[in-house]
N, C-alpha and C. Protein backbone atom coordinates (compact mmCIF):
# COMPACT_ATOMS: atom_id res chain seq x y z
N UNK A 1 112.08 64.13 -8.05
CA UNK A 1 111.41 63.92 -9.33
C UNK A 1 110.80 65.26 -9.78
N UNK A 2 111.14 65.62 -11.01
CA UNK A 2 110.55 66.87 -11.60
C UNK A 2 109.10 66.73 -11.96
N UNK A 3 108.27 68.11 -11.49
CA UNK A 3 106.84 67.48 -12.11
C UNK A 3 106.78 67.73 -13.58
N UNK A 4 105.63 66.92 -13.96
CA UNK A 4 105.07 66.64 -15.30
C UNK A 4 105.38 67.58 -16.51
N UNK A 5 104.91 68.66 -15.91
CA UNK A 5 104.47 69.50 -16.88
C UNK A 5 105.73 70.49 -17.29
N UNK A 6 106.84 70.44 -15.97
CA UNK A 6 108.19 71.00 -16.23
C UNK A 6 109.40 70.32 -17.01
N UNK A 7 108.91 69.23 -17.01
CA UNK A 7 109.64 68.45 -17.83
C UNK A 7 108.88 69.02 -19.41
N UNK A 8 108.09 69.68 -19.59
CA UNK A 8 107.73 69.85 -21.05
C UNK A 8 106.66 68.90 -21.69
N UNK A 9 106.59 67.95 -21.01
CA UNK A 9 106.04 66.70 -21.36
C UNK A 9 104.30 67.05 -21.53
N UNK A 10 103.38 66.80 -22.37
CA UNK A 10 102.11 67.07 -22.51
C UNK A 10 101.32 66.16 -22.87
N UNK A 11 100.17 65.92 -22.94
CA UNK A 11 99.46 64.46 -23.80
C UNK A 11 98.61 65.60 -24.91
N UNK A 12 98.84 66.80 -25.13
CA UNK A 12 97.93 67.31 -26.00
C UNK A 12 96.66 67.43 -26.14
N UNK A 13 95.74 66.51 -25.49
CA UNK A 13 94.37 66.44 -25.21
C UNK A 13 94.18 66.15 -23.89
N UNK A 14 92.93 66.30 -23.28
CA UNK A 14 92.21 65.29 -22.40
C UNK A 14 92.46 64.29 -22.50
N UNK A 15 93.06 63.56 -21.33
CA UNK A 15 92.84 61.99 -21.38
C UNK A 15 91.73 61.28 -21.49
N UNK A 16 90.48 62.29 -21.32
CA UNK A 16 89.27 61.39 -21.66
C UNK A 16 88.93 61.04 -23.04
N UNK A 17 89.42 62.34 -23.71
CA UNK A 17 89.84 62.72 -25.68
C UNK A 17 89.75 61.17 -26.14
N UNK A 18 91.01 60.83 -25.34
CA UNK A 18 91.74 59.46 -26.24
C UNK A 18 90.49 58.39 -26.01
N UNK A 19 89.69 58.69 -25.51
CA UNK A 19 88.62 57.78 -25.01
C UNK A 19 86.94 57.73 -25.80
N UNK A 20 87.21 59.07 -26.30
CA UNK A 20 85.50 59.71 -26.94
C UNK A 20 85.25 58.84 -27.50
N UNK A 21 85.94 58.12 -28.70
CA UNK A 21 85.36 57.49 -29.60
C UNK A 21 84.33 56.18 -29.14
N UNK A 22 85.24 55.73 -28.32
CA UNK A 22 84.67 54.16 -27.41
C UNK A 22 83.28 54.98 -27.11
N UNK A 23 83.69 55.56 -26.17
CA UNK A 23 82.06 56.48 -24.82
C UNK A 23 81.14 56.79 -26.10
N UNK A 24 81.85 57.09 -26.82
CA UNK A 24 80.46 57.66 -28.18
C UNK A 24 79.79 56.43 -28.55
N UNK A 25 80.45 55.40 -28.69
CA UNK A 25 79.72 54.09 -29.16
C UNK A 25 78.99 53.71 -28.07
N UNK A 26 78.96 53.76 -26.88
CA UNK A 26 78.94 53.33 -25.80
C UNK A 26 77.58 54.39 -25.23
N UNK A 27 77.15 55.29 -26.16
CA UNK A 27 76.28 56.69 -26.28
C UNK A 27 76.71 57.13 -24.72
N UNK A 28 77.44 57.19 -24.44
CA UNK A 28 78.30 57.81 -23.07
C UNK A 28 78.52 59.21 -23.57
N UNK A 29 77.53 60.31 -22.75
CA UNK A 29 78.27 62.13 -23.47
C UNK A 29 78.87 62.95 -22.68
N UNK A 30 79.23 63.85 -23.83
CA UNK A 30 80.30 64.67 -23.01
C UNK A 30 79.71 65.37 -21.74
N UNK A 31 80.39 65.78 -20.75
CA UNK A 31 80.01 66.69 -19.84
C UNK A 31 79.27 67.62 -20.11
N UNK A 32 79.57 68.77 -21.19
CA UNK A 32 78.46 69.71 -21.73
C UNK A 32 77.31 69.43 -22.19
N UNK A 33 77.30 68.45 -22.63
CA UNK A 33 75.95 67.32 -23.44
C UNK A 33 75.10 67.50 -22.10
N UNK A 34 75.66 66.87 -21.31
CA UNK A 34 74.92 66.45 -19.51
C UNK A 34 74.76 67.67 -19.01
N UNK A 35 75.44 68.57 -19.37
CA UNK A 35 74.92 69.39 -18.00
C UNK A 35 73.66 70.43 -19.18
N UNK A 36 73.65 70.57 -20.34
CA UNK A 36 72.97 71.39 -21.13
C UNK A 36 71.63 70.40 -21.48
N UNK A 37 71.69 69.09 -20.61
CA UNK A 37 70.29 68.40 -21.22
C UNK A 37 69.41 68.89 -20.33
N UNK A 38 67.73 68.21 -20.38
CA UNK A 38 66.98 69.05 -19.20
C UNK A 38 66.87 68.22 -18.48
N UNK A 39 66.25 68.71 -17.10
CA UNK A 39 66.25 68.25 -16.29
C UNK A 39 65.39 67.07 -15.90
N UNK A 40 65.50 65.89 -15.20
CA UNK A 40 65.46 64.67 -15.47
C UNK A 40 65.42 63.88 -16.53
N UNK A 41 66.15 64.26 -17.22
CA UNK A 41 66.94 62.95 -18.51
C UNK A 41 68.17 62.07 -17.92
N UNK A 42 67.69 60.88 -17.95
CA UNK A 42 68.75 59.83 -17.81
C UNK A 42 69.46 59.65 -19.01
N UNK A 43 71.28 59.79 -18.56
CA UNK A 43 72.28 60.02 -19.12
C UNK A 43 73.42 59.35 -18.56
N UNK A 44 74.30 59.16 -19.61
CA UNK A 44 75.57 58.95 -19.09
C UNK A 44 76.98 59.35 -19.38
N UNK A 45 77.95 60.04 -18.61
CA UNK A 45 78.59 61.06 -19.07
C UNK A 45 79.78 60.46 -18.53
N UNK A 46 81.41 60.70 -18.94
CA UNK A 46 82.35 59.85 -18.42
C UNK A 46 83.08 61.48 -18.10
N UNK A 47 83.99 61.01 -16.65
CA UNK A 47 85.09 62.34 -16.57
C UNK A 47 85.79 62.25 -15.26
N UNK A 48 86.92 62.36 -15.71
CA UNK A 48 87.90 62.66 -14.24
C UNK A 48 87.56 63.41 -12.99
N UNK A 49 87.35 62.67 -12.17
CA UNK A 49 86.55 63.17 -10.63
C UNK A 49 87.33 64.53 -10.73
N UNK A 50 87.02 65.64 -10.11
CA UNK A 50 87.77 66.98 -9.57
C UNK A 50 88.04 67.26 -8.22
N UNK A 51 86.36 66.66 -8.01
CA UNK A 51 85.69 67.22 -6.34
C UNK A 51 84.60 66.38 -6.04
N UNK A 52 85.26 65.88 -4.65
CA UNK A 52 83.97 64.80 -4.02
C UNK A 52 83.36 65.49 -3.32
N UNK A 53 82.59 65.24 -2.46
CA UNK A 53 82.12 65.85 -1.32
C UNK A 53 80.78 65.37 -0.59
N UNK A 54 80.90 64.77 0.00
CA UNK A 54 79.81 64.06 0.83
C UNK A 54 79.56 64.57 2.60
N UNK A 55 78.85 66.13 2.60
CA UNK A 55 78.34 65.99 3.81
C UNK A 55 77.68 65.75 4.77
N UNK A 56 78.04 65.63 6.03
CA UNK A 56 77.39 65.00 6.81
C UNK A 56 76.14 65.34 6.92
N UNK A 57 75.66 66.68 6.52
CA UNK A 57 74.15 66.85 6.66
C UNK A 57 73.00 66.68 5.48
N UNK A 58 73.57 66.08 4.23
CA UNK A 58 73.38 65.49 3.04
C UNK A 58 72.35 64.69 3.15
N UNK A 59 72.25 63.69 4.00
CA UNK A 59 71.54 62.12 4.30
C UNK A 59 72.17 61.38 3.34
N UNK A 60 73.61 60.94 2.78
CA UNK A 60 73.58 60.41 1.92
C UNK A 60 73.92 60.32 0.60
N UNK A 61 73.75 61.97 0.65
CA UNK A 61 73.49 62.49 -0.99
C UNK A 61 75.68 63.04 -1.51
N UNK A 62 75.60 62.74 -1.91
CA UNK A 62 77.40 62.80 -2.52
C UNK A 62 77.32 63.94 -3.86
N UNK A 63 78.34 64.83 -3.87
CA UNK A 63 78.20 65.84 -4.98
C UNK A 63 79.85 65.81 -5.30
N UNK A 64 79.19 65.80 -6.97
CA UNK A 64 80.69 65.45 -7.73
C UNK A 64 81.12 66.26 -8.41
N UNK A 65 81.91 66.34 -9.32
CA UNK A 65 82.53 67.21 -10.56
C UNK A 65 83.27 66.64 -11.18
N UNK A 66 82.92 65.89 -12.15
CA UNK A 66 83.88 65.12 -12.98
C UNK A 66 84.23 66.48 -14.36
N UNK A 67 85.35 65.56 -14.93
CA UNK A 67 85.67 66.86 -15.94
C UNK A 67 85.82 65.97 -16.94
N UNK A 68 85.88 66.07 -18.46
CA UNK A 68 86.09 65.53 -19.60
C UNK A 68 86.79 66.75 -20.72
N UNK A 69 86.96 66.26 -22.16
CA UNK A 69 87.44 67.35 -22.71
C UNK A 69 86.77 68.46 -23.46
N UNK A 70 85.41 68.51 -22.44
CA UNK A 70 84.12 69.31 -22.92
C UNK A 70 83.91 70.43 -21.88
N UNK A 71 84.39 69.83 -20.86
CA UNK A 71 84.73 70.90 -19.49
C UNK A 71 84.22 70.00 -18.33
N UNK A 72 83.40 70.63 -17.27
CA UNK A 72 83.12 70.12 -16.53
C UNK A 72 81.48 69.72 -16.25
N UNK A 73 81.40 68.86 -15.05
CA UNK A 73 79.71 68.42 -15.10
C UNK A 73 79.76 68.44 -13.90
N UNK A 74 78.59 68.77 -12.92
CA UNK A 74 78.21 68.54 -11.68
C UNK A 74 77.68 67.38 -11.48
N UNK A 75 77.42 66.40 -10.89
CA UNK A 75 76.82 64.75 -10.59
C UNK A 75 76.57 65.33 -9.10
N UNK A 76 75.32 64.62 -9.42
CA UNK A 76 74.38 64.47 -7.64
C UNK A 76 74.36 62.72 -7.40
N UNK A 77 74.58 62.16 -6.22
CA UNK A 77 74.55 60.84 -6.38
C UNK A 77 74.05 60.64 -4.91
């Protein structure tokens, strides 16, 4: 199977793109929104995981990187 992108084939946007309008109603923001708000504001931001990472010396604590078509966001969880 040829990959995706050699086939020519593109979706032209972010797949989250096709999604903004809903998340906007939904006051769901972009990644840049989230990461440029201050610090402790509760928010909610939608985006394709990148990078998990949960170490063992954490207690718990899980660090993310979701991406949207705004770029990317760091999540502490």
């Amino acid at each position: 199977m040829k990959p995706y992108g050699h086939l020519g084939l593109t979706l032209r946007e972010h797949p989250i793109a096709f999604l903004r309008k809903d998340l906007s109603e939904r006051h769901i923001v972009t990644c840049a929104e989230a990461m440029n708000a201050r610090d402790g504001r509760w928010m909610m931001a939608a985006g394709l995981v990148l990078v998990r990472q949960k170490p063992g010396s954490a207690k718990g604590v899980m660090f993310i990187t979701i991406e949207d078509e705004a770029g990317p966001a760091n999540v502490v969880v």
